[in-house]
PDB file of N, CA and C in Angstrom:
ATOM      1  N   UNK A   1      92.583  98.819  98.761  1.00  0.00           N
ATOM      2  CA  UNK A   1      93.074  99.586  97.638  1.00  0.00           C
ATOM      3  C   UNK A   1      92.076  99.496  96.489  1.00  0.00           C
ATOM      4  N   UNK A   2      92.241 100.561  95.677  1.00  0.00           N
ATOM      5  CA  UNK A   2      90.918 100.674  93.966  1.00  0.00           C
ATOM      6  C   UNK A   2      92.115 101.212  93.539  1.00  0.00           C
ATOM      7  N   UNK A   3      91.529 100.824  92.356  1.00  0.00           N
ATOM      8  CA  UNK A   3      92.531 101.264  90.995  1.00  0.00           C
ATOM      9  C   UNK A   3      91.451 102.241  90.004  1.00  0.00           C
ATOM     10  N   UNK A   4      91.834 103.083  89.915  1.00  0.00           N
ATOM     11  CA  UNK A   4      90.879 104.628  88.816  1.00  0.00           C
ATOM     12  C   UNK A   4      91.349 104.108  87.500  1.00  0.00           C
ATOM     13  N   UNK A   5      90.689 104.381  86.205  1.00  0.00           N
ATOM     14  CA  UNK A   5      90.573 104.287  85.050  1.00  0.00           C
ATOM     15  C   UNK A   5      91.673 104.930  84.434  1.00  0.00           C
ATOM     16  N   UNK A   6      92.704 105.438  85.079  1.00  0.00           N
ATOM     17  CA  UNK A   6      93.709 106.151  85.096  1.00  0.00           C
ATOM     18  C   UNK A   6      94.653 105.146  85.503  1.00  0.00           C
ATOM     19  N   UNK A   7      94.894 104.548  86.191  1.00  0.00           N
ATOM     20  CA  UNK A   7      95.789 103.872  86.506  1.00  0.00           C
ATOM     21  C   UNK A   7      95.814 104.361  88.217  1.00  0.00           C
ATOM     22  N   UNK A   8      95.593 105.758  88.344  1.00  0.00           N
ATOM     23  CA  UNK A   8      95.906 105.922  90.064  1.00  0.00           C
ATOM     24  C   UNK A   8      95.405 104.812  91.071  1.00  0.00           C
ATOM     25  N   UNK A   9      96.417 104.680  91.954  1.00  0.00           N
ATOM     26  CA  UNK A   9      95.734 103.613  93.168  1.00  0.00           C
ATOM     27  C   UNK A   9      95.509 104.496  94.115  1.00  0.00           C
ATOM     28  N   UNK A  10      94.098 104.364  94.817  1.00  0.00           N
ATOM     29  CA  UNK A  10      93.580 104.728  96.239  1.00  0.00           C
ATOM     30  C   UNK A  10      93.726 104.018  97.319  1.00  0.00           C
ATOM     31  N   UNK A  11      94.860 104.228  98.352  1.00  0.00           N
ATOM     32  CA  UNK A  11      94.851 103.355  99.200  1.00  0.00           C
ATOM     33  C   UNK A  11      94.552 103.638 100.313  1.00  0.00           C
ATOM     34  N   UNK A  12      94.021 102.878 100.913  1.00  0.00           N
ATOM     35  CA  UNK A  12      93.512 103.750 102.946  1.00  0.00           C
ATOM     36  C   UNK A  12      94.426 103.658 103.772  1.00  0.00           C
ATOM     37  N   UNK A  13      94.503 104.772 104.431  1.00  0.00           N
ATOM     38  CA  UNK A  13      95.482 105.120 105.456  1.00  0.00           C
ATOM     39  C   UNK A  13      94.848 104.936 106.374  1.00  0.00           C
ATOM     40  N   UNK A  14      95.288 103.638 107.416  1.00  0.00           N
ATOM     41  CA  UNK A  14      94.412 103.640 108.640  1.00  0.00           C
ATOM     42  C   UNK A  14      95.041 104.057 109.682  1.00  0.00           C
ATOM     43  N   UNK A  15      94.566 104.840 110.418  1.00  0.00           N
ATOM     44  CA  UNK A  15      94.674 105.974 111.262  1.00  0.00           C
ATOM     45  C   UNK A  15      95.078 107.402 110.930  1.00  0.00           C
ATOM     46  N   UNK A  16      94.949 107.601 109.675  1.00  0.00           N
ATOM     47  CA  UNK A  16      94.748 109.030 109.383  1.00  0.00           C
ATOM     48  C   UNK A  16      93.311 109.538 108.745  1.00  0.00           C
ATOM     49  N   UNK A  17      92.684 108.592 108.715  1.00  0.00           N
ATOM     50  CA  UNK A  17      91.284 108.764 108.164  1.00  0.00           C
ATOM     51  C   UNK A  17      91.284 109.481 106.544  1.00  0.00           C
ATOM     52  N   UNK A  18      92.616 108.721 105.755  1.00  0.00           N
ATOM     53  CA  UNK A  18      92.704 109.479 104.841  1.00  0.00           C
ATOM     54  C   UNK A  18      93.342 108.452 104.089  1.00  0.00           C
ATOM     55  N   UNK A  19      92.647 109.291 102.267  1.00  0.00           N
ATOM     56  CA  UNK A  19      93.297 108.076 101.189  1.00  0.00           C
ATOM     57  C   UNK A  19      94.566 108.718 100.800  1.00  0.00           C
ATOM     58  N   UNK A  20      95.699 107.682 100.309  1.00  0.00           N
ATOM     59  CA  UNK A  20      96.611 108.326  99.437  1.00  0.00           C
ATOM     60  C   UNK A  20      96.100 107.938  98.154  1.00  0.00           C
ATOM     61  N   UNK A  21      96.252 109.050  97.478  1.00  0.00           N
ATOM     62  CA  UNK A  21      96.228 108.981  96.334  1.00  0.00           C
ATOM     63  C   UNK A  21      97.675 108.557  95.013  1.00  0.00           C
ATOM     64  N   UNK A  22      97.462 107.337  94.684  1.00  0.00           N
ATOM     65  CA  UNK A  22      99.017 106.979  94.111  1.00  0.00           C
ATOM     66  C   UNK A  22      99.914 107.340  92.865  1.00  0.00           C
ATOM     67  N   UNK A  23     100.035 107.880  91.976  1.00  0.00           N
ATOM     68  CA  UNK A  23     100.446 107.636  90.574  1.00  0.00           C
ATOM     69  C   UNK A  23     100.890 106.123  90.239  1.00  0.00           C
ATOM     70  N   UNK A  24     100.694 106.072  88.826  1.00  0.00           N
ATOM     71  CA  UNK A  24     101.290 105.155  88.237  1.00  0.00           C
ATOM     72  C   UNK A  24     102.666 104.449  88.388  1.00  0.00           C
ATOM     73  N   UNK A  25     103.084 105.525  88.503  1.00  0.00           N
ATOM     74  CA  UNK A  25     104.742 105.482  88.837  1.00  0.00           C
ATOM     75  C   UNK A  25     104.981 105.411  90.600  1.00  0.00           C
ATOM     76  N   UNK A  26     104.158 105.643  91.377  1.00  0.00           N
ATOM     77  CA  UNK A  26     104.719 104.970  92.700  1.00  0.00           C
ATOM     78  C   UNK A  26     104.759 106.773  93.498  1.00  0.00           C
ATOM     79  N   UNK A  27     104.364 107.766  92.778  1.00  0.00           N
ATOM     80  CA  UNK A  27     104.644 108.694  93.798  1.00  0.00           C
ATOM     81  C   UNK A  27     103.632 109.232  94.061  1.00  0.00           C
ATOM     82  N   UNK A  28     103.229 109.266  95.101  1.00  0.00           N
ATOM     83  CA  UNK A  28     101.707 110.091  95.917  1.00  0.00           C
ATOM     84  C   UNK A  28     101.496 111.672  95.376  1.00  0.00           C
ATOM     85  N   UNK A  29     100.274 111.387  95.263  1.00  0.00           N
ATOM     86  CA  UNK A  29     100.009 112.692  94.669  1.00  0.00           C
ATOM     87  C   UNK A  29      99.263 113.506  95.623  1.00  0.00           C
ATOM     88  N   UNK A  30      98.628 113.039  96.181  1.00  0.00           N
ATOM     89  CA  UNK A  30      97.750 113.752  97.444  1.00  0.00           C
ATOM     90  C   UNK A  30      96.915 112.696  98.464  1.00  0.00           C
ATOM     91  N   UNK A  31      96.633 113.783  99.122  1.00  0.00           N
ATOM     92  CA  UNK A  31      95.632 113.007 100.854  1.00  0.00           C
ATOM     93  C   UNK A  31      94.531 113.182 100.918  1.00  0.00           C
ATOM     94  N   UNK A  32      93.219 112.290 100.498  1.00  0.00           N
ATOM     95  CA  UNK A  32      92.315 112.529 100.455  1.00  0.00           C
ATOM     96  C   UNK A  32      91.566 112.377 101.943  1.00  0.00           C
ATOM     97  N   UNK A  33      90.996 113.351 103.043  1.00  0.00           N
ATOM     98  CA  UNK A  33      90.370 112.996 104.002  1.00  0.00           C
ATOM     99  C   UNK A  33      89.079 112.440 103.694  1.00  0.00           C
ATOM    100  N   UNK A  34      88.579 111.156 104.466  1.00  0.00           N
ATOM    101  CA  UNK A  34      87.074 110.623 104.054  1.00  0.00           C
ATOM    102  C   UNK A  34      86.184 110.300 104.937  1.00  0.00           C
ATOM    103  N   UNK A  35      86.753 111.317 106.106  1.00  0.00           N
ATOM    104  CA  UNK A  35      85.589 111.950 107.025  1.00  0.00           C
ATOM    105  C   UNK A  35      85.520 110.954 108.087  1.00  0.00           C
ATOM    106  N   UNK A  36      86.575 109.725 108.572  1.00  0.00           N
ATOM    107  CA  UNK A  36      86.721 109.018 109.821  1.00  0.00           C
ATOM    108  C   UNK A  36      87.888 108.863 110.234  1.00  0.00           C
ATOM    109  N   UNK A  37      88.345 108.325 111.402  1.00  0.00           N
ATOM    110  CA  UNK A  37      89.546 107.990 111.891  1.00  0.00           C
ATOM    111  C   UNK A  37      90.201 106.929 111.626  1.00  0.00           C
ATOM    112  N   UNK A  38      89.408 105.574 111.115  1.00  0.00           N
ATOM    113  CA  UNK A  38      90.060 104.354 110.518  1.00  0.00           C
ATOM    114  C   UNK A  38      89.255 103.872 109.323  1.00  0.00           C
ATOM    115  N   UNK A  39      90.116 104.196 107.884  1.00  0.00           N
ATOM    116  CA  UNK A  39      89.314 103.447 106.835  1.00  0.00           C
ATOM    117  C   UNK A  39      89.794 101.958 107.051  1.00  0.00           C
ATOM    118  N   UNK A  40      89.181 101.516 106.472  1.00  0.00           N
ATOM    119  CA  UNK A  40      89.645  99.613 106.273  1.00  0.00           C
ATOM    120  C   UNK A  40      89.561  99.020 104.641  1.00  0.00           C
ATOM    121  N   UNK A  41      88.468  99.277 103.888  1.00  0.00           N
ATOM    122  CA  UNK A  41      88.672  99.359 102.089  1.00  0.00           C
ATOM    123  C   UNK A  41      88.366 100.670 101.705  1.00  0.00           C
ATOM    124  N   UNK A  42      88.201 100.364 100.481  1.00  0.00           N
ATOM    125  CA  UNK A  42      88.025 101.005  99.478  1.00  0.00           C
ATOM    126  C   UNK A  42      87.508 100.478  98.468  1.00  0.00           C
ATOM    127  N   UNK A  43      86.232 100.973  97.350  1.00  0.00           N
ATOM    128  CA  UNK A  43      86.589  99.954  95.992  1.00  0.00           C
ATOM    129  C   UNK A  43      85.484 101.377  95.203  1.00  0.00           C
ATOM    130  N   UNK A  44      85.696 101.104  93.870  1.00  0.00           N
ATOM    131  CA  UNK A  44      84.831 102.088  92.817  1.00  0.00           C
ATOM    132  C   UNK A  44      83.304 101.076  92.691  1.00  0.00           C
ATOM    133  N   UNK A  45      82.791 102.352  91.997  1.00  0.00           N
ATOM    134  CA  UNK A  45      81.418 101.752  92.095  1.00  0.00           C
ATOM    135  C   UNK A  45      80.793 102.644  91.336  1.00  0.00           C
ATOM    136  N   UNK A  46      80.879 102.838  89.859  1.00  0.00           N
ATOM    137  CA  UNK A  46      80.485 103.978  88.732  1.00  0.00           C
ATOM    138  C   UNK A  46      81.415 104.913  89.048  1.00  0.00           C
ATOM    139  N   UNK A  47      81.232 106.180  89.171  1.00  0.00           N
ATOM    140  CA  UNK A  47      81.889 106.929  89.018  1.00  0.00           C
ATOM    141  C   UNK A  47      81.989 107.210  90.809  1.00  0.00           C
ATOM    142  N   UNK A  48      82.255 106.846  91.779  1.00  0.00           N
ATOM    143  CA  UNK A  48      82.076 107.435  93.078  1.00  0.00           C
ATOM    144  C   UNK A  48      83.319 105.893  93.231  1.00  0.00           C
ATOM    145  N   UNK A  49      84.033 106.377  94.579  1.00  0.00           N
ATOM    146  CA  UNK A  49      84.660 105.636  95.363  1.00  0.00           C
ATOM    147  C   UNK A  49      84.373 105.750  96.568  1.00  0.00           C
ATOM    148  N   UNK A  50      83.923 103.995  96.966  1.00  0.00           N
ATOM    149  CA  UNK A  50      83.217 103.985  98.421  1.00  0.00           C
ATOM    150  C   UNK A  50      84.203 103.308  99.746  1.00  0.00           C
ATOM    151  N   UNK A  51      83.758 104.076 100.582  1.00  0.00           N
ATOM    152  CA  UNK A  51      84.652 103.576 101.729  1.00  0.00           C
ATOM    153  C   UNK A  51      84.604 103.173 103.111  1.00  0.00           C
ATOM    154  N   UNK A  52      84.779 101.846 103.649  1.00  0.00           N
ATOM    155  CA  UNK A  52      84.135 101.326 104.879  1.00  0.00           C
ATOM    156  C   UNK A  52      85.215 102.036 105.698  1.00  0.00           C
ATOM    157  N   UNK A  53      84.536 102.898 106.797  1.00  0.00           N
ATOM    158  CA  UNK A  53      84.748 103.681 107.786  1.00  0.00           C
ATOM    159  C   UNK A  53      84.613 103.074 109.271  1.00  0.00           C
ATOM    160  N   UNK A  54      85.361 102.321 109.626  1.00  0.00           N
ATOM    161  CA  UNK A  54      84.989 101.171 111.005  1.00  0.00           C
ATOM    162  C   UNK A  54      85.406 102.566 112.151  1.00  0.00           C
ATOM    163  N   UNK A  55      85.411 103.295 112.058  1.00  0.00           N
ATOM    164  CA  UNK A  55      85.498 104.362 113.179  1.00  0.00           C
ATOM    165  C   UNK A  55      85.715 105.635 112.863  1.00  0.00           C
ATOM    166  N   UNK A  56      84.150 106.627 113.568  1.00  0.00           N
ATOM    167  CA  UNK A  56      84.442 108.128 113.112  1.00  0.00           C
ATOM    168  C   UNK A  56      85.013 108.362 114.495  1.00  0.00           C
ATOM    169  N   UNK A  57      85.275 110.149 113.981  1.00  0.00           N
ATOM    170  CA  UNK A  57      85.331 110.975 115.185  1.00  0.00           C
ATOM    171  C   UNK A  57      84.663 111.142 116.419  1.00  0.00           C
ATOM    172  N   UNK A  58      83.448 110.539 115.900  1.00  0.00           N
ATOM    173  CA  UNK A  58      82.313 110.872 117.302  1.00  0.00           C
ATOM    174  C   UNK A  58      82.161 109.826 118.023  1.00  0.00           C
ATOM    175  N   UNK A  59      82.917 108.657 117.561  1.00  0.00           N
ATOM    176  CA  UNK A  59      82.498 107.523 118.094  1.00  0.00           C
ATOM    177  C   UNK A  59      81.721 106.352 117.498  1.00  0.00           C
ATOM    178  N   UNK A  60      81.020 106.978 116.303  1.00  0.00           N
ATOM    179  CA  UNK A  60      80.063 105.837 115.660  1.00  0.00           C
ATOM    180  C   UNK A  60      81.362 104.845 115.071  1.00  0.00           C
ATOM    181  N   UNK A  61      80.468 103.422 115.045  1.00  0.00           N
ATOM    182  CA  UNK A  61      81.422 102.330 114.079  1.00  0.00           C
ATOM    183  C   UNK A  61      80.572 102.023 113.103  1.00  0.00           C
ATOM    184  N   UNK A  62      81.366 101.960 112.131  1.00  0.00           N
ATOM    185  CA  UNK A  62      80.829 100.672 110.890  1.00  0.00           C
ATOM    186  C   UNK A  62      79.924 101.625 109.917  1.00  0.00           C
ATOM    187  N   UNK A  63      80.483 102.746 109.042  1.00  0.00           N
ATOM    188  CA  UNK A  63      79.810 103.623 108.142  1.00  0.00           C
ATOM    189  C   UNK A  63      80.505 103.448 106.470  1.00  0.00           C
ATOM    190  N   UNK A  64      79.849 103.610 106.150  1.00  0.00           N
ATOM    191  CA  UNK A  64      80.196 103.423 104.006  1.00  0.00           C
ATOM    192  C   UNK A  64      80.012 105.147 103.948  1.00  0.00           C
ATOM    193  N   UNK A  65      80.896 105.251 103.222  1.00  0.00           N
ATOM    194  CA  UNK A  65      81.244 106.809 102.853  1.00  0.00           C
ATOM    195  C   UNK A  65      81.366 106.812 101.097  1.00  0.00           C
ATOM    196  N   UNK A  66      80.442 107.521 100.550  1.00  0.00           N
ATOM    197  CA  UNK A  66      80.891 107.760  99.178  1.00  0.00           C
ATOM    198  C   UNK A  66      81.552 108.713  99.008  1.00  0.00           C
ATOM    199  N   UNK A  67      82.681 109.192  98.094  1.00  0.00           N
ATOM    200  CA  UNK A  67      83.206 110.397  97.511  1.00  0.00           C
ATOM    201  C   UNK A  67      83.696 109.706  96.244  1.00  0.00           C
ATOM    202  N   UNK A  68      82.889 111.006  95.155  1.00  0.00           N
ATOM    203  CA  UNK A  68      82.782 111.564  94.236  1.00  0.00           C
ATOM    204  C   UNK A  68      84.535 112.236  93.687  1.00  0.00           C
ATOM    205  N   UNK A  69      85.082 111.290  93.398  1.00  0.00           N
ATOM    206  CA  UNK A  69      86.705 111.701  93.149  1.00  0.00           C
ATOM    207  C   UNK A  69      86.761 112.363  91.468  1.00  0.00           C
ATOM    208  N   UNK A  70      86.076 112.665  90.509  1.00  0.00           N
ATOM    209  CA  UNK A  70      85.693 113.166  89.195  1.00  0.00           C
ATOM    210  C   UNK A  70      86.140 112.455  88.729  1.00  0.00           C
ATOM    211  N   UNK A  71      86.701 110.308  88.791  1.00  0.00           N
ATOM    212  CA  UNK A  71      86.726 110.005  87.663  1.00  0.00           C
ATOM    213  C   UNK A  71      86.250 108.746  88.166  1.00  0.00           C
ATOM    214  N   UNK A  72      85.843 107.251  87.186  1.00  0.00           N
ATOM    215  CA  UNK A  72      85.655 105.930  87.430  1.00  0.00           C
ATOM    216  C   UNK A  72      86.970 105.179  87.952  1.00  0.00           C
ATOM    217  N   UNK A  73      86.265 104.152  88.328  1.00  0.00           N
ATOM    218  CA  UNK A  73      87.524 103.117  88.467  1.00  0.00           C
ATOM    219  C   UNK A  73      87.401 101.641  88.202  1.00  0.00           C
ATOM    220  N   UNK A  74      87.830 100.582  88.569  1.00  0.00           N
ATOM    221  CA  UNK A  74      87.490  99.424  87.803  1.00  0.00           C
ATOM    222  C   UNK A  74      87.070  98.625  89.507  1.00  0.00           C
ATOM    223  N   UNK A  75      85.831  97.839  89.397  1.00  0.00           N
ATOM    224  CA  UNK A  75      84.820  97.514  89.804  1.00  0.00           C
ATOM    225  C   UNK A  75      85.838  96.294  90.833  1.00  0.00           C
ATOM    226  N   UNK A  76      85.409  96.077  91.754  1.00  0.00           N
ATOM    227  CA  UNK A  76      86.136  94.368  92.796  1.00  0.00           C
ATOM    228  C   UNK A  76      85.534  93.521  91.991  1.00  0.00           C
ATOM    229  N   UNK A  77      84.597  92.919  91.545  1.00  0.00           N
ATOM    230  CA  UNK A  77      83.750  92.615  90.736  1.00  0.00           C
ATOM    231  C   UNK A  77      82.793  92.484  89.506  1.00  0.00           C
ATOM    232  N   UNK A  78      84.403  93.109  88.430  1.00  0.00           N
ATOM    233  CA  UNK A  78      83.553  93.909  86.933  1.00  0.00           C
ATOM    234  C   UNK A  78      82.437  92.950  85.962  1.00  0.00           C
ATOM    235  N   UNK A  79      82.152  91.988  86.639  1.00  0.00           N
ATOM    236  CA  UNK A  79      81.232  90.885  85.673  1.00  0.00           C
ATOM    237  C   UNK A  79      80.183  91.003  86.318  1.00  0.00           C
ATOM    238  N   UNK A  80      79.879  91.407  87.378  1.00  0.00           N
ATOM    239  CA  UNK A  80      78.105  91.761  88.063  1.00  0.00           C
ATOM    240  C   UNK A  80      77.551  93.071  87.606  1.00  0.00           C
TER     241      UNK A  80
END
């Protein structure tokens, strides 16, 4: 899960190859696809949210996916 500068939580849906996107208040706002069949994290990283992809469609394992969601979020690690 990441948390946006907004408060939204991104959480990975594993086996839909897709994020929910959370509100503040607990109700999903949308399904972000991020281009594999099993995410495993998530975390922000400037303005992009990155995502370990342990299995695409084609078969590859073990890929980092950036998407560009138009806002920041707060860092796993905001003191580095």
């Amino acid at each position: 899960m990441a948390v946006a500068a907004d408060g939204r939580l991104f959480v990975t849906h594993v086996g839909t190859g897709c994020l929910d996107v959370v509100s503040p208040e607990g109700q999903v706002l949308e399904r972000i696809a991020a281009g594999g069949e099993r995410l495993s994290n998530c975390a922000f990283w400037g303005e992009s949210l990155y995502c370990t992809v342990t299995q695409t469609g084609d078969g590859k394992t073990g890929e980092i996916r950036r998407l560009d969601i138009g806002s920041g979020g707060y860092t796993l690690f905001g003191h580095i």
